[in-house]
PDB file of N, CA and C in Angstrom:
ATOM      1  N   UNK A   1      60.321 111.216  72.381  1.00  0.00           N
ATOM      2  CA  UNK A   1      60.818 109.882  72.685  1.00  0.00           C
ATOM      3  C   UNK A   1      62.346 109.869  72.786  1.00  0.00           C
ATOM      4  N   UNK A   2      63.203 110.451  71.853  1.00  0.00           N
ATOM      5  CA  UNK A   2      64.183 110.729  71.793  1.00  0.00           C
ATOM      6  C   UNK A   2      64.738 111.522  73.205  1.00  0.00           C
ATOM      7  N   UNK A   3      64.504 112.432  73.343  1.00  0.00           N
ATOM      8  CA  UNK A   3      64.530 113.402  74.828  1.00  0.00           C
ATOM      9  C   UNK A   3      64.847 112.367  76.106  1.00  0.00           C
ATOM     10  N   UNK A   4      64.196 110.919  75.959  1.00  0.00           N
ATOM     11  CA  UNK A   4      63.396 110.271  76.965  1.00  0.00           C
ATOM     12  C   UNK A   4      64.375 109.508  77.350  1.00  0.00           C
ATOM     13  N   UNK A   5      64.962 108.898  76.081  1.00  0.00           N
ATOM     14  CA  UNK A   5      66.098 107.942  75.859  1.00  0.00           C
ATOM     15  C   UNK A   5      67.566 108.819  76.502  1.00  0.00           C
ATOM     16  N   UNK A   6      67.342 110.200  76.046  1.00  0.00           N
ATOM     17  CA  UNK A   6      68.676 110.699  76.051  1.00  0.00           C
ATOM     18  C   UNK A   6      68.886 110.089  77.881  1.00  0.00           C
ATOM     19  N   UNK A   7      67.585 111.486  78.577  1.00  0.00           N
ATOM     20  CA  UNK A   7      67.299 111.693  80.034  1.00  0.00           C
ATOM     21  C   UNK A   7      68.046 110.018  80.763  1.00  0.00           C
ATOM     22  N   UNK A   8      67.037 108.892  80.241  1.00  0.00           N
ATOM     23  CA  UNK A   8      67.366 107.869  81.087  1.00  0.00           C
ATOM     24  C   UNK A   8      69.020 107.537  81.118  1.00  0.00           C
ATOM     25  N   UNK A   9      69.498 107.679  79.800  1.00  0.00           N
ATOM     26  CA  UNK A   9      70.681 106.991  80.049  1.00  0.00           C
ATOM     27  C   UNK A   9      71.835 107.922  80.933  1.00  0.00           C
ATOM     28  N   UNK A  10      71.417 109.073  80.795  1.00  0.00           N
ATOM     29  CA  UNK A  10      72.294 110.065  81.714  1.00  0.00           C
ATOM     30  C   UNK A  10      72.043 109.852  82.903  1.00  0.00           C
ATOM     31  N   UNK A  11      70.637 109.950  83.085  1.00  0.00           N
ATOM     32  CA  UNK A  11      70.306 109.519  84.624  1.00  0.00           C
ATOM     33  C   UNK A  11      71.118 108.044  84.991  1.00  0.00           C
ATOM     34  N   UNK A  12      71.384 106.915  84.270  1.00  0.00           N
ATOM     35  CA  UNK A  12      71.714 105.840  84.626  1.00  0.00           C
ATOM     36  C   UNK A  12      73.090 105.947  84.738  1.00  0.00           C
ATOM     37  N   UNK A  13      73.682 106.791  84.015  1.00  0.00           N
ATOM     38  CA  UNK A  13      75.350 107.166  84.162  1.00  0.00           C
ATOM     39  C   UNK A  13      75.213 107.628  85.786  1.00  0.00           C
ATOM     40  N   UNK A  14      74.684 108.507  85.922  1.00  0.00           N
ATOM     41  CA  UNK A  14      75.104 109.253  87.219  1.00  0.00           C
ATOM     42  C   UNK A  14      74.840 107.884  88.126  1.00  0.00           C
ATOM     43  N   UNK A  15      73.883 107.346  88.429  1.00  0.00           N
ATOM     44  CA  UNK A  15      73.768 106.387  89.349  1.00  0.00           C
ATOM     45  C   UNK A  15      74.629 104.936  89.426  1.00  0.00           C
ATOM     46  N   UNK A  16      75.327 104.745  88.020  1.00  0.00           N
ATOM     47  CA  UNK A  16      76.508 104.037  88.097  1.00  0.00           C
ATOM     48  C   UNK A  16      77.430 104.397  88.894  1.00  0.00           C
ATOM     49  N   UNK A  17      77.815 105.470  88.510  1.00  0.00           N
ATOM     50  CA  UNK A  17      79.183 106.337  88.638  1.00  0.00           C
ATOM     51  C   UNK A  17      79.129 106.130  90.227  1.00  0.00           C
ATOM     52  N   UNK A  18      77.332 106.102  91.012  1.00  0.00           N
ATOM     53  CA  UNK A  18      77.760 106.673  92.399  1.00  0.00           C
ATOM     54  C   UNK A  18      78.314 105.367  92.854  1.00  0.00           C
ATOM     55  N   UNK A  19      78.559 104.233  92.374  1.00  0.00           N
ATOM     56  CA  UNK A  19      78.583 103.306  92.866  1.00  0.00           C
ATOM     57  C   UNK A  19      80.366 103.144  92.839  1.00  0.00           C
ATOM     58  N   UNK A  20      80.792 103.818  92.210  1.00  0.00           N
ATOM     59  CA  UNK A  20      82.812 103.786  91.689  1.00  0.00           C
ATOM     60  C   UNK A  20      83.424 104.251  92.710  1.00  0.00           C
ATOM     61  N   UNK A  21      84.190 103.287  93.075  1.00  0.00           N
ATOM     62  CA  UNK A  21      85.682 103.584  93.535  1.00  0.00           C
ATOM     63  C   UNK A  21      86.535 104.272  93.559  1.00  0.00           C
ATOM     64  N   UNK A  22      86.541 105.662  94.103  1.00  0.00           N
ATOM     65  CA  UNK A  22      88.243 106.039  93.306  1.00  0.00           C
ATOM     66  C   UNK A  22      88.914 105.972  94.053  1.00  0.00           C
ATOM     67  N   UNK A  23      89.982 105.772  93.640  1.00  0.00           N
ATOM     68  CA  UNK A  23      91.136 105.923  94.603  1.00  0.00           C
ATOM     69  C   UNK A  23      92.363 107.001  93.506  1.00  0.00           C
ATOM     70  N   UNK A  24      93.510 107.006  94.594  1.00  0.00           N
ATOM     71  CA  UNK A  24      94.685 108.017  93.814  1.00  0.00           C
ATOM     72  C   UNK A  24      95.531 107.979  94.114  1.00  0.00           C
ATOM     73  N   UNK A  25      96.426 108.265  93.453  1.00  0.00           N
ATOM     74  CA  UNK A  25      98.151 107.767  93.556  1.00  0.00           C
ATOM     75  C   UNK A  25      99.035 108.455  94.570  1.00  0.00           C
ATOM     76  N   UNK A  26      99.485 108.222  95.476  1.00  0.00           N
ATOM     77  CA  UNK A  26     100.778 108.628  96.678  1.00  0.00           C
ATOM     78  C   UNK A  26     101.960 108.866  96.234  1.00  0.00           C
ATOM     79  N   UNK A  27     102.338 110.062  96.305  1.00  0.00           N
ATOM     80  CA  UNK A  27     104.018 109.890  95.847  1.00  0.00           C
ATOM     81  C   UNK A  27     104.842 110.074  97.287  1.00  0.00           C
ATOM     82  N   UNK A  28     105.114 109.503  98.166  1.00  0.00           N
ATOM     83  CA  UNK A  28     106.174 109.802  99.253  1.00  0.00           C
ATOM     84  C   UNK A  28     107.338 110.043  99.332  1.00  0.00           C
ATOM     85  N   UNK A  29     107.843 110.702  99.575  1.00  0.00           N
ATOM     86  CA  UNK A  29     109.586 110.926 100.093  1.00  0.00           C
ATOM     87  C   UNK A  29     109.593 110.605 101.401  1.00  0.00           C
ATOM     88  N   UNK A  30     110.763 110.135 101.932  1.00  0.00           N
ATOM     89  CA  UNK A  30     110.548 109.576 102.978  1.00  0.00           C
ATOM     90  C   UNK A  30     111.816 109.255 103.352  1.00  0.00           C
ATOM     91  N   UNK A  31     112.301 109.464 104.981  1.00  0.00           N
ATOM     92  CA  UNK A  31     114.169 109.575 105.521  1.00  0.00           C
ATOM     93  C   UNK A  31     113.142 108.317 106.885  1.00  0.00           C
ATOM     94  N   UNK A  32     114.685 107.421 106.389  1.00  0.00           N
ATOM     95  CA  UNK A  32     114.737 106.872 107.973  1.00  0.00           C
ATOM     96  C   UNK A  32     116.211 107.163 108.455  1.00  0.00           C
ATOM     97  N   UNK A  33     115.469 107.278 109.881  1.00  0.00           N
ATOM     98  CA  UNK A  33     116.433 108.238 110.358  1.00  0.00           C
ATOM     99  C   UNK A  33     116.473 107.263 112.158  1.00  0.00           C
ATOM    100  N   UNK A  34     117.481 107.768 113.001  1.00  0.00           N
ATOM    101  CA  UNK A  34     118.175 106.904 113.866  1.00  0.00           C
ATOM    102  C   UNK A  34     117.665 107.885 115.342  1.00  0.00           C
ATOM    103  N   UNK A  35     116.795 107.308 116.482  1.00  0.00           N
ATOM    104  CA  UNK A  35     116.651 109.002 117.206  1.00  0.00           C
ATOM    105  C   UNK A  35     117.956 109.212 118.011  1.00  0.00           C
ATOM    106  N   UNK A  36     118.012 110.312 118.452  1.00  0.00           N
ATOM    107  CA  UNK A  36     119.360 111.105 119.214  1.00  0.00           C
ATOM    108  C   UNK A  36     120.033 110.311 119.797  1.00  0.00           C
ATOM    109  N   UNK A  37     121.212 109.889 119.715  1.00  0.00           N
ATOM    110  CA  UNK A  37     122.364 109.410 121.066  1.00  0.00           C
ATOM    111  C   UNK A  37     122.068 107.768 120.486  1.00  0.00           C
ATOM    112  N   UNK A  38     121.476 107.585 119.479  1.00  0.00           N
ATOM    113  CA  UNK A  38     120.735 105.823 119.468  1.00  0.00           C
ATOM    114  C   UNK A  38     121.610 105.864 118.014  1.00  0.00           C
ATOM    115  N   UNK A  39     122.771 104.622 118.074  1.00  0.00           N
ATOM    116  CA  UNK A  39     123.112 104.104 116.550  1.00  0.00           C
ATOM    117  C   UNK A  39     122.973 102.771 116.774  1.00  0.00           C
ATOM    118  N   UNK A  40     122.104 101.885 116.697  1.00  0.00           N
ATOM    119  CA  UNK A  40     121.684 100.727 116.434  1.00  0.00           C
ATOM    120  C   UNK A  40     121.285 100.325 114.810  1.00  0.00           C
ATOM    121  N   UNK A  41     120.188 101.157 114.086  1.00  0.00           N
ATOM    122  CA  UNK A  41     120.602 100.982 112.898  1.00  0.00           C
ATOM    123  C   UNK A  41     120.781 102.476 112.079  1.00  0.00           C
ATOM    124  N   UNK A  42     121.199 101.706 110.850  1.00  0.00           N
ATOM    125  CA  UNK A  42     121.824 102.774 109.828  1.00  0.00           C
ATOM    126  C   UNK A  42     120.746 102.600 108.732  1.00  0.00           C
ATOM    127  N   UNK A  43     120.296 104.039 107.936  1.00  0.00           N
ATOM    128  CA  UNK A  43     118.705 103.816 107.076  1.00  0.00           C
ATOM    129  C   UNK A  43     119.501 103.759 106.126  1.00  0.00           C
ATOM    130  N   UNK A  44     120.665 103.454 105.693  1.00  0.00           N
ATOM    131  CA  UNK A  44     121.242 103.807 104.068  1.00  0.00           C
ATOM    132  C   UNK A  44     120.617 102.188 103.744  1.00  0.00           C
ATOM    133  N   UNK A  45     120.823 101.966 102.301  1.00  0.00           N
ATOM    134  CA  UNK A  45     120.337 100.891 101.608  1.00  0.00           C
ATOM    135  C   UNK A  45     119.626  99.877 101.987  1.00  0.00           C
ATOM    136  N   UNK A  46     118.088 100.283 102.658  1.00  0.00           N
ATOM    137  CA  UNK A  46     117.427  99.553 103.224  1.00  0.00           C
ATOM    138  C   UNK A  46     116.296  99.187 102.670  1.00  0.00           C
ATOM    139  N   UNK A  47     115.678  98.517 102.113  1.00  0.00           N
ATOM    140  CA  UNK A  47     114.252  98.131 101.653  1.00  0.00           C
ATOM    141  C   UNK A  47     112.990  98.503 102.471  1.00  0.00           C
ATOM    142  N   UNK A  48     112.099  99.133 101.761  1.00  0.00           N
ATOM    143  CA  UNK A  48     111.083  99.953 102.571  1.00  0.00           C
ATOM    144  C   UNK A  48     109.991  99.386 101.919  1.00  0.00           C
ATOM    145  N   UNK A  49     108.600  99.122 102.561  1.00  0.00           N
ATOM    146  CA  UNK A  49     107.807  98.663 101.516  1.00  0.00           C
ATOM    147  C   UNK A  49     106.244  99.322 102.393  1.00  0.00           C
ATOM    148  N   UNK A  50     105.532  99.485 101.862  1.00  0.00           N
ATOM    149  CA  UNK A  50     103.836  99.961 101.895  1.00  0.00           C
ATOM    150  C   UNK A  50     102.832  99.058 101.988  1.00  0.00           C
ATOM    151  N   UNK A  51     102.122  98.702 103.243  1.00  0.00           N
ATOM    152  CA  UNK A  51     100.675  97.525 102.523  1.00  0.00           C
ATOM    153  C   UNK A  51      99.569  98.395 102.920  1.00  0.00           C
ATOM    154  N   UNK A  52      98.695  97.737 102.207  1.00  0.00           N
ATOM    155  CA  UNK A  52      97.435  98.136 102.578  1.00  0.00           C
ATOM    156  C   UNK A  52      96.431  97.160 102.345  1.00  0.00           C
ATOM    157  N   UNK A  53      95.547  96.882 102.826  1.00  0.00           N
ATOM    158  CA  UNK A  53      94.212  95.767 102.542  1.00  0.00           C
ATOM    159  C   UNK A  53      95.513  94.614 102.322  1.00  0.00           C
ATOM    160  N   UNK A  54      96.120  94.250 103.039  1.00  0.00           N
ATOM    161  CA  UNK A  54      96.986  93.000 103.222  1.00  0.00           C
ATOM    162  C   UNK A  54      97.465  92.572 102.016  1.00  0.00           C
ATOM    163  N   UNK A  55      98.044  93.811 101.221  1.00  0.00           N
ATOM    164  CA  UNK A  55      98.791  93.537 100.189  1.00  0.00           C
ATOM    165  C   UNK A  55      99.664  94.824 100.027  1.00  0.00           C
ATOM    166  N   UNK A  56     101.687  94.585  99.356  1.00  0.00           N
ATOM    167  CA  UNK A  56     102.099  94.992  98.998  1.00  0.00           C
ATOM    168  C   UNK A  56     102.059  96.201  98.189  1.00  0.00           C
ATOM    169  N   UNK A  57     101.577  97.303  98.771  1.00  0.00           N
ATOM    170  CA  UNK A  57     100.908  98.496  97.369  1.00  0.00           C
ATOM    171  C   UNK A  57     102.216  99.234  96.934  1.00  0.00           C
ATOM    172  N   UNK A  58     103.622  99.426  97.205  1.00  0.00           N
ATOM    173  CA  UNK A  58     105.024  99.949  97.015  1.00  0.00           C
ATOM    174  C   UNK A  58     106.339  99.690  97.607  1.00  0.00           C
ATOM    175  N   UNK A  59     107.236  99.233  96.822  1.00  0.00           N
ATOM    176  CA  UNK A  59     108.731  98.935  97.837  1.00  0.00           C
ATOM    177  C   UNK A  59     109.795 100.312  97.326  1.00  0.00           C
ATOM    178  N   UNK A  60     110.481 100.576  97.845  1.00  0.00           N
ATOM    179  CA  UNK A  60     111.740 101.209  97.706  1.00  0.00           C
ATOM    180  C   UNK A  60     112.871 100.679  98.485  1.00  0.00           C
ATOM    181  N   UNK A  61     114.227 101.227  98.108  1.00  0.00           N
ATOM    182  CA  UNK A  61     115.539 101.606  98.137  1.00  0.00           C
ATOM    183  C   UNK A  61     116.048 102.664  99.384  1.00  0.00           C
ATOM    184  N   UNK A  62     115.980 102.481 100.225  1.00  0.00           N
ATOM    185  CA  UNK A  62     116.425 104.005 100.697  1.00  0.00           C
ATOM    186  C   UNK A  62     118.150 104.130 100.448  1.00  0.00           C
ATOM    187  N   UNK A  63     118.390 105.511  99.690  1.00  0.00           N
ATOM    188  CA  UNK A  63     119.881 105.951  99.256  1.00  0.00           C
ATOM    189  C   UNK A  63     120.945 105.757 100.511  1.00  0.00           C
ATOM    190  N   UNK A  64     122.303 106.659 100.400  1.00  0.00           N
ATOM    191  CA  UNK A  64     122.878 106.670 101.193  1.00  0.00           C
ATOM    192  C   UNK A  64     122.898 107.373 102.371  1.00  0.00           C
ATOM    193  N   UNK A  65     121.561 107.959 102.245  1.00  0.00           N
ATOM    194  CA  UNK A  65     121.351 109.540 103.120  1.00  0.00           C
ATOM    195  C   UNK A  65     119.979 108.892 103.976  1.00  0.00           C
ATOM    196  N   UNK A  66     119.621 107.667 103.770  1.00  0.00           N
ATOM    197  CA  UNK A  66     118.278 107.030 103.791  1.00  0.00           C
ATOM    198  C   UNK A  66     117.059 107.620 103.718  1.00  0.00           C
ATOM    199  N   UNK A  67     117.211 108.059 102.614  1.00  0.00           N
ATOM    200  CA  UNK A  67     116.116 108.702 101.764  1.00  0.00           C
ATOM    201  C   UNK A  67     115.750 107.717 100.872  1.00  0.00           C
ATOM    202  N   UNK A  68     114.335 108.353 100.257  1.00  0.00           N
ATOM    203  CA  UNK A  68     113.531 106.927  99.525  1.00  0.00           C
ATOM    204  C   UNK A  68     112.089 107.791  99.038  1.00  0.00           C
ATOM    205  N   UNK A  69     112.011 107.296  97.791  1.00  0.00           N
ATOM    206  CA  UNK A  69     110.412 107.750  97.299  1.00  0.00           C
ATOM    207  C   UNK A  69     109.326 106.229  96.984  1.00  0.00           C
ATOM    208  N   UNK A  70     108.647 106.457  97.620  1.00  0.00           N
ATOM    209  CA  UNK A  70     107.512 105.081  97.165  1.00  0.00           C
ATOM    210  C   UNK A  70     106.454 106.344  96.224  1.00  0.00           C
ATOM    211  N   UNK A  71     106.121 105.470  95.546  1.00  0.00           N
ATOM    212  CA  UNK A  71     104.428 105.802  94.702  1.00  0.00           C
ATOM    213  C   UNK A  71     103.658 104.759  94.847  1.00  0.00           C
ATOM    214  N   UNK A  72     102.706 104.738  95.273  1.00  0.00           N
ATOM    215  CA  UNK A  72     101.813 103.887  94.820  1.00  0.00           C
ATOM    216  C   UNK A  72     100.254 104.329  94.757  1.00  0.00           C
ATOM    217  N   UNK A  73      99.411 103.340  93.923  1.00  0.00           N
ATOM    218  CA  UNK A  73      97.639 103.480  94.118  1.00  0.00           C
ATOM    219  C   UNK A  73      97.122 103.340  95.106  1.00  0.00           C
ATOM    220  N   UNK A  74      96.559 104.105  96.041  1.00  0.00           N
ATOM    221  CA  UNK A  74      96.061 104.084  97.534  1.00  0.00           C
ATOM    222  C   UNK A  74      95.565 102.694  97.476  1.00  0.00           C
ATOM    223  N   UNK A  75      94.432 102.026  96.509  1.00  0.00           N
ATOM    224  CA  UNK A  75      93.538 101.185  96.361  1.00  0.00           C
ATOM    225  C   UNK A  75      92.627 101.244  97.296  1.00  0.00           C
ATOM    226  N   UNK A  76      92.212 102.135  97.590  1.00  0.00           N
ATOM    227  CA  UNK A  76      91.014 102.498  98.579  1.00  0.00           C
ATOM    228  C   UNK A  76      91.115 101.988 100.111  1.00  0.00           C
ATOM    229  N   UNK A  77      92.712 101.581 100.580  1.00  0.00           N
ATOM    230  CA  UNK A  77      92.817 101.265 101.788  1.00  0.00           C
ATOM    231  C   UNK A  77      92.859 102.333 102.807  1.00  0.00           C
ATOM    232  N   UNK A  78      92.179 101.630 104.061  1.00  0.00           N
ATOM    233  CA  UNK A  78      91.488 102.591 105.225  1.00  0.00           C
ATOM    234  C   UNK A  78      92.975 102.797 105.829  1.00  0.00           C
ATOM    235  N   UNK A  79      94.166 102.212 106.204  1.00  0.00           N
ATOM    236  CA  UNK A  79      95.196 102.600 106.432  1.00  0.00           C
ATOM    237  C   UNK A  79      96.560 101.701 105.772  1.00  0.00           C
ATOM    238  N   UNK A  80      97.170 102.961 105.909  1.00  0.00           N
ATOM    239  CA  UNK A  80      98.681 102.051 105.594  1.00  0.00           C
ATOM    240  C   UNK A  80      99.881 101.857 106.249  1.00  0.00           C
ATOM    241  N   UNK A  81     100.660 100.455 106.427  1.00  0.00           N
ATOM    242  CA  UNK A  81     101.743 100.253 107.340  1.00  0.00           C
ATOM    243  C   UNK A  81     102.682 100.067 106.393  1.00  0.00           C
ATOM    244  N   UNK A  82     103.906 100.852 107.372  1.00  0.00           N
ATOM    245  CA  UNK A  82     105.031 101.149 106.418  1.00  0.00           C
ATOM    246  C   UNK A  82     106.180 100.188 106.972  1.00  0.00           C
ATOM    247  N   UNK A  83     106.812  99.374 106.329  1.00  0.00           N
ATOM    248  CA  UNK A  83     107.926  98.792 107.007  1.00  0.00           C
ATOM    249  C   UNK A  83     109.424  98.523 106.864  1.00  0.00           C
ATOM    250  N   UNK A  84     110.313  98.138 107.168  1.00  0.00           N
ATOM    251  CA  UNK A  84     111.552  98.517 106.978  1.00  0.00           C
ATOM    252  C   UNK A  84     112.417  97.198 107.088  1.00  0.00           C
ATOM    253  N   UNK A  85     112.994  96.773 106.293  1.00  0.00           N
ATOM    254  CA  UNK A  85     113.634  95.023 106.403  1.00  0.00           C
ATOM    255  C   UNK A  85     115.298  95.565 106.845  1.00  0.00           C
ATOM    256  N   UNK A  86     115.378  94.789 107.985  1.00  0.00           N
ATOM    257  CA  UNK A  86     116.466  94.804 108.760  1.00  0.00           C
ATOM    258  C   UNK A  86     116.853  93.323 108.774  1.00  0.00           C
ATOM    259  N   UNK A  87     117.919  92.753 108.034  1.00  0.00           N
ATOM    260  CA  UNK A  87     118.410  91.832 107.752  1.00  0.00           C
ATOM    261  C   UNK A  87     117.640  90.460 107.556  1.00  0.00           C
ATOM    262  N   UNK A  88     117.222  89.739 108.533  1.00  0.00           N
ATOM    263  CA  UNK A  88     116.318  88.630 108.566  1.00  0.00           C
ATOM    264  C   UNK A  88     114.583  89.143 108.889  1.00  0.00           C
ATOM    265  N   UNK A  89     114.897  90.569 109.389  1.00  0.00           N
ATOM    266  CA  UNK A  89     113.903  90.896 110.646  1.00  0.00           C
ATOM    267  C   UNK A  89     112.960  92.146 109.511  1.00  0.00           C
ATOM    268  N   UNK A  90     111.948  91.927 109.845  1.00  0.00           N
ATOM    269  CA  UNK A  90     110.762  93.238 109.340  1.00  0.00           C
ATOM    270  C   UNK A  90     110.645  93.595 110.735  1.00  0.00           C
ATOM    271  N   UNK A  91     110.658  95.408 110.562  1.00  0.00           N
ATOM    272  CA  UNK A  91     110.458  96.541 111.294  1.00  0.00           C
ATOM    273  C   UNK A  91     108.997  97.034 111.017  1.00  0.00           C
ATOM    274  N   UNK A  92     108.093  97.385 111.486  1.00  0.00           N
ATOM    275  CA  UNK A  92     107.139  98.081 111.615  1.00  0.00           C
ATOM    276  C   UNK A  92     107.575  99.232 111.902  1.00  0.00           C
ATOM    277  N   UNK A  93     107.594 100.685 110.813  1.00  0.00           N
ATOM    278  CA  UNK A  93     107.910 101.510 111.116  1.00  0.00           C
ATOM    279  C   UNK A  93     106.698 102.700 111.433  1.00  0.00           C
ATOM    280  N   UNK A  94     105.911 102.433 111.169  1.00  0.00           N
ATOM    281  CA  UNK A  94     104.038 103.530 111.447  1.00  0.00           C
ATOM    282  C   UNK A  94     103.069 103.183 110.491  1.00  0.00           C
ATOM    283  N   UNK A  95     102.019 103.132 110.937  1.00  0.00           N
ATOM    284  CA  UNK A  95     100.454 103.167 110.577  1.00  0.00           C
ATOM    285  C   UNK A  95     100.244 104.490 110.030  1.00  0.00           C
ATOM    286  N   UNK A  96      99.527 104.850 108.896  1.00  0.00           N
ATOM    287  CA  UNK A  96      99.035 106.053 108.969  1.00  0.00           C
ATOM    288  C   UNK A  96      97.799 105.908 108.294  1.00  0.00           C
ATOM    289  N   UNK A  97      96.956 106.593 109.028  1.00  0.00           N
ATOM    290  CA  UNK A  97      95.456 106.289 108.499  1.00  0.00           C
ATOM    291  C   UNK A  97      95.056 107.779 107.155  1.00  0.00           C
ATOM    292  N   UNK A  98      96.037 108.436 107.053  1.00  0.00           N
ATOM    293  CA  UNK A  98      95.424 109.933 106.214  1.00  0.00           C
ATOM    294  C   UNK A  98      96.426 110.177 105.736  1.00  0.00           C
ATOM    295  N   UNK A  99      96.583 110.822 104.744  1.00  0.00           N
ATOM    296  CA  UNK A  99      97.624 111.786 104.489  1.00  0.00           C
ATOM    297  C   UNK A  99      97.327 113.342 104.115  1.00  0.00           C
ATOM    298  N   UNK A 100      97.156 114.519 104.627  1.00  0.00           N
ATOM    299  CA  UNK A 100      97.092 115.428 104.383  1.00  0.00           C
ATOM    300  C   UNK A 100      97.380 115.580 102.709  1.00  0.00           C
ATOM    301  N   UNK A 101      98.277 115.424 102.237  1.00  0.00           N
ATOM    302  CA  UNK A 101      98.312 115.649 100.379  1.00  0.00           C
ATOM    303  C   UNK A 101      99.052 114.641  99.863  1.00  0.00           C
ATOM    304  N   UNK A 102      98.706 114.714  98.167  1.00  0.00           N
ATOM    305  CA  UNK A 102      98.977 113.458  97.603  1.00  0.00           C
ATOM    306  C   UNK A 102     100.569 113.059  97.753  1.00  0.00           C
ATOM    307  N   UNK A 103     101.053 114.160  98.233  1.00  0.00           N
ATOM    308  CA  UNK A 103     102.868 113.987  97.944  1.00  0.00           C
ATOM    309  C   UNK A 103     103.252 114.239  99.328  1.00  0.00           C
ATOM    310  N   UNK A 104     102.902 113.641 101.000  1.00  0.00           N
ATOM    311  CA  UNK A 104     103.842 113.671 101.790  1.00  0.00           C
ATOM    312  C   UNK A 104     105.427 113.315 101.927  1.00  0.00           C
ATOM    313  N   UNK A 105     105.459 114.141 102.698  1.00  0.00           N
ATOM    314  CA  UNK A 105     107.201 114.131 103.083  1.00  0.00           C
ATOM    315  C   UNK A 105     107.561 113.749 104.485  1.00  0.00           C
ATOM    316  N   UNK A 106     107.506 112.687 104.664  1.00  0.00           N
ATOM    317  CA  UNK A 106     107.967 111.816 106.185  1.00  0.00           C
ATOM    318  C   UNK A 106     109.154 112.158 106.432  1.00  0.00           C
ATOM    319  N   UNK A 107     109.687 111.581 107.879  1.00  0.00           N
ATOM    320  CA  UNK A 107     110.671 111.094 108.730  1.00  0.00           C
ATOM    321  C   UNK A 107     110.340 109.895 109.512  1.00  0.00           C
ATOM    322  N   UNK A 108     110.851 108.661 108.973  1.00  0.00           N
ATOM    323  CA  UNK A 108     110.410 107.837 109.640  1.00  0.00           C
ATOM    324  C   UNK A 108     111.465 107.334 110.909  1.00  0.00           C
ATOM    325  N   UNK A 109     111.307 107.496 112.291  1.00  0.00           N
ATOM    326  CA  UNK A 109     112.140 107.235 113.058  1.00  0.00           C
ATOM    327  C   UNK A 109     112.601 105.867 113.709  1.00  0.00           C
ATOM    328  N   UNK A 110     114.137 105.575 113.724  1.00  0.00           N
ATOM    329  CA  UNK A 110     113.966 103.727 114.212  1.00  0.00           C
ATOM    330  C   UNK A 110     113.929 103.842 115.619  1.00  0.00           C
ATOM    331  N   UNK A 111     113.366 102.687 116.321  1.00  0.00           N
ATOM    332  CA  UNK A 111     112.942 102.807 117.275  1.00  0.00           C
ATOM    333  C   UNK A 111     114.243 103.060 118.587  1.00  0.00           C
ATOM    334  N   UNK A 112     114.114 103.307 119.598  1.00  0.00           N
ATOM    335  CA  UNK A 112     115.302 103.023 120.572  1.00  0.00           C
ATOM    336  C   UNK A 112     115.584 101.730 120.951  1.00  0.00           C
ATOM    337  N   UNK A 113     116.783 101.678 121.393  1.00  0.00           N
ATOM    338  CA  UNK A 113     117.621 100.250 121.273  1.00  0.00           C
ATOM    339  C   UNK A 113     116.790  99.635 122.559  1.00  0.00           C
ATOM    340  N   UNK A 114     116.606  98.393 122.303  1.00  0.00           N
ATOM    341  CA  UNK A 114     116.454  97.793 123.645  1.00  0.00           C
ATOM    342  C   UNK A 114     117.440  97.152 124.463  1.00  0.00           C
ATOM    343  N   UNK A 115     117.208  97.249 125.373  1.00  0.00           N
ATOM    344  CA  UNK A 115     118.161  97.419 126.910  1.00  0.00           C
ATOM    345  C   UNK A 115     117.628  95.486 126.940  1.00  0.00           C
ATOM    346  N   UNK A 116     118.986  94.918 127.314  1.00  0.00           N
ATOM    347  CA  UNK A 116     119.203  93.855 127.904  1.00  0.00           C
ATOM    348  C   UNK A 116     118.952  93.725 129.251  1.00  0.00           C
ATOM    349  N   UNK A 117     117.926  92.810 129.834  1.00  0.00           N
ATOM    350  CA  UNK A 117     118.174  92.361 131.153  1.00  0.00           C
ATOM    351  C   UNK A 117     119.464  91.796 131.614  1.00  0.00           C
ATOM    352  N   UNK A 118     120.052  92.039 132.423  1.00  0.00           N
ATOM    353  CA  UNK A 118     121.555  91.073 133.250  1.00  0.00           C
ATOM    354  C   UNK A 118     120.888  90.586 134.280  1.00  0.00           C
TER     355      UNK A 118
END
């Protein structure tokens, strides 16, 4: 009887368990950076932030070199948009649906300037 009790409740662990969530923590480093011949903006002291499932999952600082580390809990989101606050204005800087390992190392590039109609 004992045996019986043990069996079920193990068996009932495993079939909980299949039902759990995991998720796991991101550590990024990460440069915004300006592309060739383009100085429109400058990545030093810029606010960078992470969503996922339409919430805030990490903000950073980028230094004077516009470098920047976010961490955050994936929270089991299918992708994440990274963005970049330019004075009044949010930048969409990339989507990324994967990350090869828990600690990528980006370059995030600002876009090219746009050209005025005359």
């Amino acid at each position: 009887m004992e045996l019986k009790l043990i069996i079920s409740f193990f068996l009932t662990g495993i079939i909980l368990s299949g039902f759990t969530n995991y998720s796991y923590t991101v550590n990024l480093t990460g440069r915004l950076k300006n592309r060739t011949g383009d100085y429109q903006y400058e990545g030093s002291h810029m606010t960078v932030f992470v969503k996922g499932k339409n919430q805030v999952l990490g903000k950073a600082i980028s230094n004077s070199k516009g470098v920047f580390h976010l961490s955050w809990n994936d929270n089991n989101a299918k992708a994440f948009y990274f963005y970049c606050v330019l004075g009044n204005d949010t930048l969409l800087l990339a989507k990324i649906s994967k990350f090869e390992s828990d600690t990528p190392d980006l370059t995030f590039l600002f876009p090219h300037r746009v050209q005025q109609k005359k």
